[in-house]
N, C-alpha and C. Protein backbone atom coordinates (compact mmCIF):
# COMPACT_ATOMS: atom_id res chain seq x y z
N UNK A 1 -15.06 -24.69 -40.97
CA UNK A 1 -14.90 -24.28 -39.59
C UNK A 1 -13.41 -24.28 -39.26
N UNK A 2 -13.10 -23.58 -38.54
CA UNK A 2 -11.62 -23.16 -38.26
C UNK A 2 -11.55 -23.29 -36.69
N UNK A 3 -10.04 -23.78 -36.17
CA UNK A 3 -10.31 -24.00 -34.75
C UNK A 3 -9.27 -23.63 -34.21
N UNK A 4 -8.98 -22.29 -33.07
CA UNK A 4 -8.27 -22.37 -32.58
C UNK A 4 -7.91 -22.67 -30.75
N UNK A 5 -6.83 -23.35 -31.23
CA UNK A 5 -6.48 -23.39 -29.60
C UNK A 5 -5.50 -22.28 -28.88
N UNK A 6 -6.10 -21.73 -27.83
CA UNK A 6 -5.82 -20.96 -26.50
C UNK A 6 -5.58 -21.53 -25.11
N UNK A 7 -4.49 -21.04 -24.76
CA UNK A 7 -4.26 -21.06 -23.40
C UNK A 7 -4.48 -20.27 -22.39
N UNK A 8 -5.44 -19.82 -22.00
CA UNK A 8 -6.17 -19.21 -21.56
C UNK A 8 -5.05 -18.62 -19.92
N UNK A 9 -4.49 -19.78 -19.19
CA UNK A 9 -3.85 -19.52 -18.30
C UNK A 9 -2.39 -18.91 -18.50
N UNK A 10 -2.45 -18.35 -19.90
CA UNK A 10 -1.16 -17.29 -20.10
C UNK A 10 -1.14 -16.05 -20.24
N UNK A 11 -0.35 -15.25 -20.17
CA UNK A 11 -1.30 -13.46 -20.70
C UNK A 11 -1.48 -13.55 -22.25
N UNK A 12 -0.48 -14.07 -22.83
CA UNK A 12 -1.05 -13.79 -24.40
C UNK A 12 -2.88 -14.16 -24.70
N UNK A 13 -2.61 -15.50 -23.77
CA UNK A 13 -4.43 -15.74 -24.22
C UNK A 13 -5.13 -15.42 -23.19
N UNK A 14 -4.80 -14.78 -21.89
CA UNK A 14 -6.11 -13.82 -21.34
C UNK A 14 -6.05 -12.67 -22.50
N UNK A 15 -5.09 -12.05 -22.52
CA UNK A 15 -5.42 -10.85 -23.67
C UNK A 15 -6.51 -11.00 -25.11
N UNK A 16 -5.79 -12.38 -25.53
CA UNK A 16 -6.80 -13.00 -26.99
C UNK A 16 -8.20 -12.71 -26.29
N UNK A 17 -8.51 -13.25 -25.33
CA UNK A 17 -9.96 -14.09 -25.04
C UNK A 17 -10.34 -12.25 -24.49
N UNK A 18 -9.77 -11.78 -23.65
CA UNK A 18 -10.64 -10.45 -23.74
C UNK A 18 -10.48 -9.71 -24.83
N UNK A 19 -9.67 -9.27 -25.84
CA UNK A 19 -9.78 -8.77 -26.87
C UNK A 19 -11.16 -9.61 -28.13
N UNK A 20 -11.57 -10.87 -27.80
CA UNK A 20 -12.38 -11.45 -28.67
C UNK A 20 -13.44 -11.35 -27.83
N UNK A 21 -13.76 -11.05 -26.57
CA UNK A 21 -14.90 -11.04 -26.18
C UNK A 21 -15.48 -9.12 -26.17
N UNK A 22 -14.58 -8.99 -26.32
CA UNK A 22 -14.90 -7.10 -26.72
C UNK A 22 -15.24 -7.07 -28.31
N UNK A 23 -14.73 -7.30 -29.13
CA UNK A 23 -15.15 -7.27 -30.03
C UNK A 23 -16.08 -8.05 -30.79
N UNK A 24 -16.49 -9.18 -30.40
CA UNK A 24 -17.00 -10.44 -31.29
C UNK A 24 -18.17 -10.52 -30.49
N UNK A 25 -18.63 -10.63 -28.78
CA UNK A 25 -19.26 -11.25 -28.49
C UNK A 25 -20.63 -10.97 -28.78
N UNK A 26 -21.51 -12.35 -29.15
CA UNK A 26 -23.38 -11.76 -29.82
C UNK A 26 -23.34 -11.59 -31.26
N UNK A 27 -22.02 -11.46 -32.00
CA UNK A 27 -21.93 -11.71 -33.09
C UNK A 27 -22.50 -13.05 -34.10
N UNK A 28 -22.83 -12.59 -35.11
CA UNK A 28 -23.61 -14.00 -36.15
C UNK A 28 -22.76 -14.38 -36.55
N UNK A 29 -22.47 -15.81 -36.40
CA UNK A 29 -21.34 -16.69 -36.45
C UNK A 29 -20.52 -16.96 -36.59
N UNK A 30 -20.04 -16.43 -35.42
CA UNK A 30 -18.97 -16.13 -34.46
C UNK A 30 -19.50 -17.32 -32.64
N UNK A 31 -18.66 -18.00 -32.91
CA UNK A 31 -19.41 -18.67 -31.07
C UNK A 31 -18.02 -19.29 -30.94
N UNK A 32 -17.79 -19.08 -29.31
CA UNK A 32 -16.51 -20.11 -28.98
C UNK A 32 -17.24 -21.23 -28.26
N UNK A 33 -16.60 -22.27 -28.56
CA UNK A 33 -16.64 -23.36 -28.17
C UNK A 33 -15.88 -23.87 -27.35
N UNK A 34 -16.06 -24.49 -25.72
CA UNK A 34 -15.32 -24.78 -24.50
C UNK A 34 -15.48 -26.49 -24.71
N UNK A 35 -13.98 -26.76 -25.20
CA UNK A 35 -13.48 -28.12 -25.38
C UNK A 35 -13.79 -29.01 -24.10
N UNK A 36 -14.08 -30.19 -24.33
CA UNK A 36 -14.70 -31.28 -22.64
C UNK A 36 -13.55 -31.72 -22.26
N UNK A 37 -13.22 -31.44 -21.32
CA UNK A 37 -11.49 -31.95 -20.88
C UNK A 37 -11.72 -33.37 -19.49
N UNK A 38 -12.96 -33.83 -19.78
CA UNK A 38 -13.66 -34.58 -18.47
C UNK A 38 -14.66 -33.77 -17.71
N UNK A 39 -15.64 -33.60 -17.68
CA UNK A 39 -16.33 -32.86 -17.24
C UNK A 39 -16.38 -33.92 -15.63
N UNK A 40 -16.38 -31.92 -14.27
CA UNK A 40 -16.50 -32.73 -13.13
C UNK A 40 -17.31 -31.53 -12.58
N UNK A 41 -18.71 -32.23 -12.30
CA UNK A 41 -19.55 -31.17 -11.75
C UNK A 41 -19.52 -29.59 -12.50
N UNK A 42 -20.31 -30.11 -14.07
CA UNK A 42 -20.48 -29.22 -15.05
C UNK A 42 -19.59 -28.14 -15.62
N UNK A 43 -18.69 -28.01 -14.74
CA UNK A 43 -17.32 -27.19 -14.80
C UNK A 43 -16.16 -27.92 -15.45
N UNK A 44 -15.24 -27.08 -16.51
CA UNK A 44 -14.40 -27.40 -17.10
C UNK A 44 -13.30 -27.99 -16.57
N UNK A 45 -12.49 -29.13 -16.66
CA UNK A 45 -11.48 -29.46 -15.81
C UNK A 45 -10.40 -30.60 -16.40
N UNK A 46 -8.99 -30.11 -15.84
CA UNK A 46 -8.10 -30.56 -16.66
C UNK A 46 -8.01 -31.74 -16.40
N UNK A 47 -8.96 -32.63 -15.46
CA UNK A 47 -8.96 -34.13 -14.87
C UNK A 47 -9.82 -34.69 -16.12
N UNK A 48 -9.37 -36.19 -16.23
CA UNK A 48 -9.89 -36.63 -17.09
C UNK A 48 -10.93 -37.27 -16.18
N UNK A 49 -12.07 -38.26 -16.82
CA UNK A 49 -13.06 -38.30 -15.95
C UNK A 49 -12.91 -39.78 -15.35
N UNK A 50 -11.95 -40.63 -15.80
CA UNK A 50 -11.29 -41.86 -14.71
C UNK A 50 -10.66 -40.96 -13.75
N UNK A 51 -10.14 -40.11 -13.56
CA UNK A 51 -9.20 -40.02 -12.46
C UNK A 51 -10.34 -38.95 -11.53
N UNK A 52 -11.14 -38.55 -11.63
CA UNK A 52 -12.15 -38.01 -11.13
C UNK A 52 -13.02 -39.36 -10.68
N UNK A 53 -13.04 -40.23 -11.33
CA UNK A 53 -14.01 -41.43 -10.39
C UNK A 53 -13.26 -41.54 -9.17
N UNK A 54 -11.90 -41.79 -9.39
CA UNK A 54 -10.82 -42.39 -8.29
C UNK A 54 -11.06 -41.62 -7.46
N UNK A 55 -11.25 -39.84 -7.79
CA UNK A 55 -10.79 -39.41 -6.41
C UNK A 55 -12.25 -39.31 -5.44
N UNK A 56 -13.65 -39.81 -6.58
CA UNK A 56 -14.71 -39.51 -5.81
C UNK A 56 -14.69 -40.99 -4.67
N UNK A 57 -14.37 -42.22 -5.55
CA UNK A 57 -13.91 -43.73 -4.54
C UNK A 57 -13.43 -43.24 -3.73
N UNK A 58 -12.53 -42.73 -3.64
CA UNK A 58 -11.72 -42.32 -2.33
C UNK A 58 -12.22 -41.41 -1.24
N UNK A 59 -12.84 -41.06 -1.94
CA UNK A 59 -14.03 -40.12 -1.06
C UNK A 59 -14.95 -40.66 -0.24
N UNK A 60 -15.49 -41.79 -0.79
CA UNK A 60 -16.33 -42.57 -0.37
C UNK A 60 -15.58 -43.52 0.71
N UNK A 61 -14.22 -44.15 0.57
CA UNK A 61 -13.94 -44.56 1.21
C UNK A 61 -13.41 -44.09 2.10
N UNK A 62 -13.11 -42.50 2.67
CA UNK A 62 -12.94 -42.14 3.29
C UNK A 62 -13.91 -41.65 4.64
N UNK A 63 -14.96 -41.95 4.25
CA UNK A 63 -16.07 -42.02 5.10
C UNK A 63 -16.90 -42.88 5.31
N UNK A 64 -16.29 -44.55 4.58
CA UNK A 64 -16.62 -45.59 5.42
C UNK A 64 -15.65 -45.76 6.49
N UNK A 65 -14.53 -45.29 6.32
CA UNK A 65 -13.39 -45.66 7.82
C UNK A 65 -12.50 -46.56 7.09
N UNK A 66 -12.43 -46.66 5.72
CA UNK A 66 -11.53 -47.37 4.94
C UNK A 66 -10.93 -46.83 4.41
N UNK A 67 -9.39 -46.00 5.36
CA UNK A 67 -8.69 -45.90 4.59
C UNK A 67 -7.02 -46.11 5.60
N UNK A 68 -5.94 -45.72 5.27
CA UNK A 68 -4.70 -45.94 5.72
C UNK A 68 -4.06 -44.71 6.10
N UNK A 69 -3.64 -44.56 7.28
CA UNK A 69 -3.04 -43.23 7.68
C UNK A 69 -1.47 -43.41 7.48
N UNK A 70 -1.03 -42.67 6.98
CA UNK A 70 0.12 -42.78 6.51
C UNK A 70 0.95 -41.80 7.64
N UNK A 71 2.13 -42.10 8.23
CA UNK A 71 3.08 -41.16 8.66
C UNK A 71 4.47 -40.71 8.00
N UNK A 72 4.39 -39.49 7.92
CA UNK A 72 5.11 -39.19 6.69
C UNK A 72 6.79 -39.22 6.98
N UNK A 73 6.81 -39.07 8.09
CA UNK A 73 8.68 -39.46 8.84
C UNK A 73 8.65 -41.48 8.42
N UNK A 74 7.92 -41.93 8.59
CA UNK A 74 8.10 -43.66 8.47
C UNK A 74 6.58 -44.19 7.65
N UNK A 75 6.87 -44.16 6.15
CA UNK A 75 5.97 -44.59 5.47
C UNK A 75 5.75 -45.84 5.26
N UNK A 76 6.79 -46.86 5.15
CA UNK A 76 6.83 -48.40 5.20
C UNK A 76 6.47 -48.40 6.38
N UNK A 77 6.66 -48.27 7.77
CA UNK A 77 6.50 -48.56 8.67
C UNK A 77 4.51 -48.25 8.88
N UNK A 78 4.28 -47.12 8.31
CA UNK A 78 2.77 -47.34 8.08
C UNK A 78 1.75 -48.01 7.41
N UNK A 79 3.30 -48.67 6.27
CA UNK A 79 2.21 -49.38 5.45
C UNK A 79 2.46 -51.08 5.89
N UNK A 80 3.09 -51.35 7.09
CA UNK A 80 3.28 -52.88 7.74
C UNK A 80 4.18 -53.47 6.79
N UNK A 81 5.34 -52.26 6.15
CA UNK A 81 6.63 -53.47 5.53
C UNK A 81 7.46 -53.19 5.40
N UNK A 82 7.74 -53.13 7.35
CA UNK A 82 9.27 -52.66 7.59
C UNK A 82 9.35 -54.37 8.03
């Protein structure tokens, strides 16, 4: 088995990936394979899947009323250590 990697978010590899899906696709064995980069809600994603817990915690705590409003002119001063 042979493996290549694409960057899909460049033109060289949008071009690869439509030039291989015009010619190859339904082909006998021939299959691309979509690498797990953290899976978040079945969709591919460059978050790994700790930092996807964090941001769902935060989520959660954002709708118990636990969280810190920050003002962005005086940030120590929002966080009580001026």
């Amino acid at each position: 088995m042979t493996t290549i990697k694409i960057n899909e978010n460049t033109k060289t590899g949008k071009a690869f990936m439509a030039m291989f899906e015009a010619f190859f696709k339904g082909v006998e064995g021939i299959e691309v394979v979509e690498p797990n980069y953290g899976q978040v809600n079945e969709e591919r994603s460059i978050y790994t899947s700790e930092f996807a817990d964090k941001v769902k915690k935060a989520e959660e705590n954002i709708k118990k009323g636990e969280t810190t409003t920050l003002n962005p002119d005086d940030v120590w001063g929002s966080l009580g250590l001026k």
